[in-house]
N, C-alpha and C. Protein backbone atom coordinates (compact mmCIF):
# COMPACT_ATOMS: atom_id res chain seq x y z
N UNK A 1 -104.26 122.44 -53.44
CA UNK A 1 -104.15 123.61 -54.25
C UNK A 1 -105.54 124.20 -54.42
N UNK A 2 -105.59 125.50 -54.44
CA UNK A 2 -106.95 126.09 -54.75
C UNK A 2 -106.94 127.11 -55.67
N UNK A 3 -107.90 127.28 -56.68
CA UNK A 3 -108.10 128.29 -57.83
C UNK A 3 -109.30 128.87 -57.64
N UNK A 4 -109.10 129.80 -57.43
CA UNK A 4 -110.46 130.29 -57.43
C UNK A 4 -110.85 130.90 -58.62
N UNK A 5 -112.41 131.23 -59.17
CA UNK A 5 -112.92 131.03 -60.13
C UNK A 5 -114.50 131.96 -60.18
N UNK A 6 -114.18 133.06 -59.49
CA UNK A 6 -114.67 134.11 -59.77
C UNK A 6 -116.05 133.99 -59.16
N UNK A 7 -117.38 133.95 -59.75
CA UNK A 7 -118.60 133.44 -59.56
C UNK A 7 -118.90 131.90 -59.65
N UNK A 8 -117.77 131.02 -60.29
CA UNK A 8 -117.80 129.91 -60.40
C UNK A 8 -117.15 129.30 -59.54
N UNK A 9 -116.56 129.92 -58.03
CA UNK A 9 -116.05 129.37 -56.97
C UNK A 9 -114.65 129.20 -56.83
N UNK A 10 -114.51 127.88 -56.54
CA UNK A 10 -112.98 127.42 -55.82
C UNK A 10 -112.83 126.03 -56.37
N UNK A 11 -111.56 125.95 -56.85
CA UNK A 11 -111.29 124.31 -57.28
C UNK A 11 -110.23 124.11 -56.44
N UNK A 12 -111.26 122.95 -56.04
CA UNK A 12 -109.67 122.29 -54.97
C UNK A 12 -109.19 120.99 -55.91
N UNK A 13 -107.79 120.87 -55.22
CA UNK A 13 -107.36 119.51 -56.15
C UNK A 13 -106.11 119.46 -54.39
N UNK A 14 -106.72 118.47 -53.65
CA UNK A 14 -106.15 118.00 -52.33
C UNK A 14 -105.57 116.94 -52.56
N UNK A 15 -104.21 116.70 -53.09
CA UNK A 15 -103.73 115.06 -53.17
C UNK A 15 -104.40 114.45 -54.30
N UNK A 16 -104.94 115.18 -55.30
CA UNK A 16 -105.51 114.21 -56.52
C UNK A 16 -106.68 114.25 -56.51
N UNK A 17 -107.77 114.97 -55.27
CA UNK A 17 -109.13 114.60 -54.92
C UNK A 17 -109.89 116.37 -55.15
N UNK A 18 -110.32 116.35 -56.22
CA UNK A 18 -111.10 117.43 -57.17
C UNK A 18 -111.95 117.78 -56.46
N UNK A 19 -112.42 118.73 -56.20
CA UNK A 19 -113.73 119.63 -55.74
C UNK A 19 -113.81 121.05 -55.95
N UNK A 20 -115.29 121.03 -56.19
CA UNK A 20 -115.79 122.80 -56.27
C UNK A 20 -116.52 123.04 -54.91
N UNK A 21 -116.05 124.27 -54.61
CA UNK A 21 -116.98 124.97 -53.73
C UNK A 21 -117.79 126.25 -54.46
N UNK A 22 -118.64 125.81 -54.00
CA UNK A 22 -119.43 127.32 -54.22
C UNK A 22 -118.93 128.34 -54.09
N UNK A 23 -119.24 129.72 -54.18
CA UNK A 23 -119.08 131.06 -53.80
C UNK A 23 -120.66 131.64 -53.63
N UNK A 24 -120.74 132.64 -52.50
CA UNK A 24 -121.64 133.57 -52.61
C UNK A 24 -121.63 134.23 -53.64
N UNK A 25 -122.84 134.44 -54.04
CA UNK A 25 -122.89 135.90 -55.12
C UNK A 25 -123.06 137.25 -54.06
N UNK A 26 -122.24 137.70 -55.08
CA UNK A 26 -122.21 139.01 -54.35
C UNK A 26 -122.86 139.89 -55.60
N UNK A 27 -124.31 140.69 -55.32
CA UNK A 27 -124.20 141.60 -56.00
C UNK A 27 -123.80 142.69 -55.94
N UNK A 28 -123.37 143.50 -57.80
CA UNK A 28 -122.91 144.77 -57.61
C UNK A 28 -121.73 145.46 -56.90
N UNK A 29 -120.50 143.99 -57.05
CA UNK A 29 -119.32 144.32 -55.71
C UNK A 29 -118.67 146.06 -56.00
N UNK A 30 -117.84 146.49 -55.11
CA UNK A 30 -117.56 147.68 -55.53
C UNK A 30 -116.41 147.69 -56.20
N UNK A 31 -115.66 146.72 -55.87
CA UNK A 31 -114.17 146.63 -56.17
C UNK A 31 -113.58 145.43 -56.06
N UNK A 32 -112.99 144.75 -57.29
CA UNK A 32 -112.79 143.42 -56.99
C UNK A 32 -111.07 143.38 -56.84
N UNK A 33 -110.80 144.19 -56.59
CA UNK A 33 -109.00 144.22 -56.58
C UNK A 33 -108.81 143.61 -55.00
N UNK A 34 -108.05 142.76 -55.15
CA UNK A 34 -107.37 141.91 -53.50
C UNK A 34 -108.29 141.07 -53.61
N UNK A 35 -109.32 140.18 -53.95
CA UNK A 35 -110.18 139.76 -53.55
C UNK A 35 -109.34 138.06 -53.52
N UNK A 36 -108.41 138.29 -54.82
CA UNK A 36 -107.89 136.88 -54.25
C UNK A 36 -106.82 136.73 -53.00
N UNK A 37 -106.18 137.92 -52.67
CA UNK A 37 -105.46 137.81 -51.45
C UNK A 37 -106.62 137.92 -50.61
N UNK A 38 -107.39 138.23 -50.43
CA UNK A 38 -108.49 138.01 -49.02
C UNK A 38 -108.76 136.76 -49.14
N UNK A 39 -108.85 136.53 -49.61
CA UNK A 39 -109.81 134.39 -50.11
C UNK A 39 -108.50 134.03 -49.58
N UNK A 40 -106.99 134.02 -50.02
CA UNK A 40 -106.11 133.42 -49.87
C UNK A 40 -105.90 133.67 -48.01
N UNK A 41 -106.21 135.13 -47.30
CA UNK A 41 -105.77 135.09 -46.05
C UNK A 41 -106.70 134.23 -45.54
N UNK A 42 -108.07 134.58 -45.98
CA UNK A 42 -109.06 133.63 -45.39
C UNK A 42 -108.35 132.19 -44.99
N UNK A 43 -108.27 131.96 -46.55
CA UNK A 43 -108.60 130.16 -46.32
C UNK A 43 -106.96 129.69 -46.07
N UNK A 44 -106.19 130.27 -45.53
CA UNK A 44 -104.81 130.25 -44.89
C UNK A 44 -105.25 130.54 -43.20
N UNK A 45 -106.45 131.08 -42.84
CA UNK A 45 -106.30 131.08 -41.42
C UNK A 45 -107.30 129.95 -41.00
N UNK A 46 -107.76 129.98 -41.53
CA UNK A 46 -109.00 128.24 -41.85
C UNK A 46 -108.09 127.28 -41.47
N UNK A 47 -106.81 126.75 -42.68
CA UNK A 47 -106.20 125.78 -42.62
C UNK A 47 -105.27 125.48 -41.13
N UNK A 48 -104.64 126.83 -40.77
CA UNK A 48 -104.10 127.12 -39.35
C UNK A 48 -104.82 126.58 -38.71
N UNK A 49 -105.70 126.26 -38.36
CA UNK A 49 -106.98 126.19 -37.49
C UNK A 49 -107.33 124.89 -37.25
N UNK A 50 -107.08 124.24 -38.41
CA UNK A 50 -107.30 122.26 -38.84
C UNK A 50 -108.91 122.42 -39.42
N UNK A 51 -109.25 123.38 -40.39
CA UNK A 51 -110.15 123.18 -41.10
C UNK A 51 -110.12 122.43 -42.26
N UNK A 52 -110.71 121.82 -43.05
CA UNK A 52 -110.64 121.21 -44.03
C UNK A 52 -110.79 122.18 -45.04
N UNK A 53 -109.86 121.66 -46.04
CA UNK A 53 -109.81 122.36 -47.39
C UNK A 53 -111.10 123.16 -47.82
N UNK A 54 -112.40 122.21 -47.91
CA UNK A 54 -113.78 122.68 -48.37
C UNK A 54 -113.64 123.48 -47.60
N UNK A 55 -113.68 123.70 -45.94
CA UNK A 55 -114.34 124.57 -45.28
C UNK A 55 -113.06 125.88 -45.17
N UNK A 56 -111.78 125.90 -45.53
CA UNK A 56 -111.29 126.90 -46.00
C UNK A 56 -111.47 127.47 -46.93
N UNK A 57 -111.77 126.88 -48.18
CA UNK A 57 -112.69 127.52 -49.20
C UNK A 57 -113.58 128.38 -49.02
N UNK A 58 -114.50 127.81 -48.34
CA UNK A 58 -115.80 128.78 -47.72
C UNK A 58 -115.46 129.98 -46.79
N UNK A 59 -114.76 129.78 -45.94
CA UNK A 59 -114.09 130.94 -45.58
C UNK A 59 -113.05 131.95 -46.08
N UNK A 60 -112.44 131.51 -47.20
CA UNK A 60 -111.69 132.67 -48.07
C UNK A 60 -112.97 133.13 -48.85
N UNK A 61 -113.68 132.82 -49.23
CA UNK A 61 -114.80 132.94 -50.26
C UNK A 61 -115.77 134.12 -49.42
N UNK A 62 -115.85 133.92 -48.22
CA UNK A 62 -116.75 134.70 -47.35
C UNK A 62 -115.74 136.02 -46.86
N UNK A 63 -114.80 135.64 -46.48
CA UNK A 63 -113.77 137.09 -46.82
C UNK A 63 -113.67 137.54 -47.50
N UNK A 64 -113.35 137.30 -48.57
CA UNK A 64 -113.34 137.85 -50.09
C UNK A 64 -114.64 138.63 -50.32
N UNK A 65 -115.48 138.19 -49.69
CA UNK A 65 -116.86 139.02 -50.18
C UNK A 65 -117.14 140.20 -49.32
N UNK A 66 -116.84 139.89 -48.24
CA UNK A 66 -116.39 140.93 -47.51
C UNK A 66 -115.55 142.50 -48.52
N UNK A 67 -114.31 141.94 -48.33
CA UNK A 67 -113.65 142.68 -49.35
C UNK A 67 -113.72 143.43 -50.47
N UNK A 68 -114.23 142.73 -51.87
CA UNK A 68 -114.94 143.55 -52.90
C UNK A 68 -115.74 144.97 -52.24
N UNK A 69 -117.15 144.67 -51.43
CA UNK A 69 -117.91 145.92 -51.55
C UNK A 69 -116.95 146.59 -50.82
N UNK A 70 -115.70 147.08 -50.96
CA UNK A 70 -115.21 148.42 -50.30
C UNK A 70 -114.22 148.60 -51.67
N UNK A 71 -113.99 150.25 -51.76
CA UNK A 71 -113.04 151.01 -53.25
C UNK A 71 -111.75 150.32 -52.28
N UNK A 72 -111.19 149.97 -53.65
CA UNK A 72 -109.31 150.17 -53.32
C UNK A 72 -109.25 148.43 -52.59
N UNK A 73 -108.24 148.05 -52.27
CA UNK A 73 -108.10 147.04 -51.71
C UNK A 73 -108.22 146.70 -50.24
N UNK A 74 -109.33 146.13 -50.18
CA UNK A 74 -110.27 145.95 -49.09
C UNK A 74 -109.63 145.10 -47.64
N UNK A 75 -110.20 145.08 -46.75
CA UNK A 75 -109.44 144.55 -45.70
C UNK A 75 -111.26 143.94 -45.04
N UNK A 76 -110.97 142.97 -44.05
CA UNK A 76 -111.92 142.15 -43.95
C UNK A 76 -111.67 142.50 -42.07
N UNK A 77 -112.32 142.51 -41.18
CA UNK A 77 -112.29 142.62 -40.10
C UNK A 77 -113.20 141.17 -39.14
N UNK A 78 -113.31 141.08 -38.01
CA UNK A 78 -113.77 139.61 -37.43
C UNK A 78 -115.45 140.68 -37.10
N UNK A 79 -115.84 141.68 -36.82
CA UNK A 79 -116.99 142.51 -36.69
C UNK A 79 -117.78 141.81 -38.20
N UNK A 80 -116.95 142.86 -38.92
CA UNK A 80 -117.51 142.33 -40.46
C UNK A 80 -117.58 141.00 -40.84
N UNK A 81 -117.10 140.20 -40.68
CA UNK A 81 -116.75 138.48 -41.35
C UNK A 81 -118.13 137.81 -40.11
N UNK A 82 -118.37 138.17 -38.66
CA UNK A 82 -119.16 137.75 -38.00
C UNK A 82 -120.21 138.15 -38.85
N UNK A 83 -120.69 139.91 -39.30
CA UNK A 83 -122.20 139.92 -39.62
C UNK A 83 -122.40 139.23 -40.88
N UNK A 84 -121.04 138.98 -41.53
CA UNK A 84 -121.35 138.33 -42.72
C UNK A 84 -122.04 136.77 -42.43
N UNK A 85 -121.33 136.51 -41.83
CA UNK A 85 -121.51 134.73 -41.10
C UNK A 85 -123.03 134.62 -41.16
N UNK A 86 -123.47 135.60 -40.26
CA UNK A 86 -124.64 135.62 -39.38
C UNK A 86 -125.31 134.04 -39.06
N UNK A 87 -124.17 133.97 -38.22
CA UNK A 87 -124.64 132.51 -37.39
C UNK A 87 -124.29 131.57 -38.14
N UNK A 88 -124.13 131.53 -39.51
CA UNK A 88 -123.26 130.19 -39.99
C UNK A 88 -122.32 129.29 -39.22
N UNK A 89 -122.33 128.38 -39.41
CA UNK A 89 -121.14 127.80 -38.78
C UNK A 89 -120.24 127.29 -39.58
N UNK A 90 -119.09 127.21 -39.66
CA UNK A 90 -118.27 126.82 -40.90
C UNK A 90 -117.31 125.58 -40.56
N UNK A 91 -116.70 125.49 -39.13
CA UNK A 91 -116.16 124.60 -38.56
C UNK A 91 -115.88 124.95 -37.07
């Protein structure tokens, strides 16, 4: 299960086994409406994938940030989510 938690991240609770992930700060977002359905497509195409929970976290979290800086409910593209990355590797 995951909650996310604004600037205070993501709580996972996997089978009983608790964790926070971080979140980027984002300053000054423009719009925080969808931001939990972006985190949620994110870290739903993560899990598709055989990522681990943490590292779906990090990837709804990095979509999601995506998302905010645009008005209205934002959409996240693989252009955008790459420059966001910039070379990260996540899994």
């Amino acid at each position: 299960m995951f909650v996310t938690d604004g600037r205070d991240g993501t709580l996972i609770n996997d089978h009983g086994r608790v964790t926070r992930v971080a979140t980027r700060a984002i300053e000054n977002p423009v719009d925080i409406c969808g931001a939990g359905d972006s985190f949620s497509s994110g870290a739903a195409c993560a899990l598709a994938v055989g990522a681990s929970p943490e590292q779906a976290a990090q990837l709804g979290n990095l979509w999601a940030s995506v998302t905010v800086m645009k008005r209205g409910t934002g959409t996240a593209n693989r252009s955008e989510l790459e420059r966001k990355m910039n070379g990260v590797v996540l899994f």
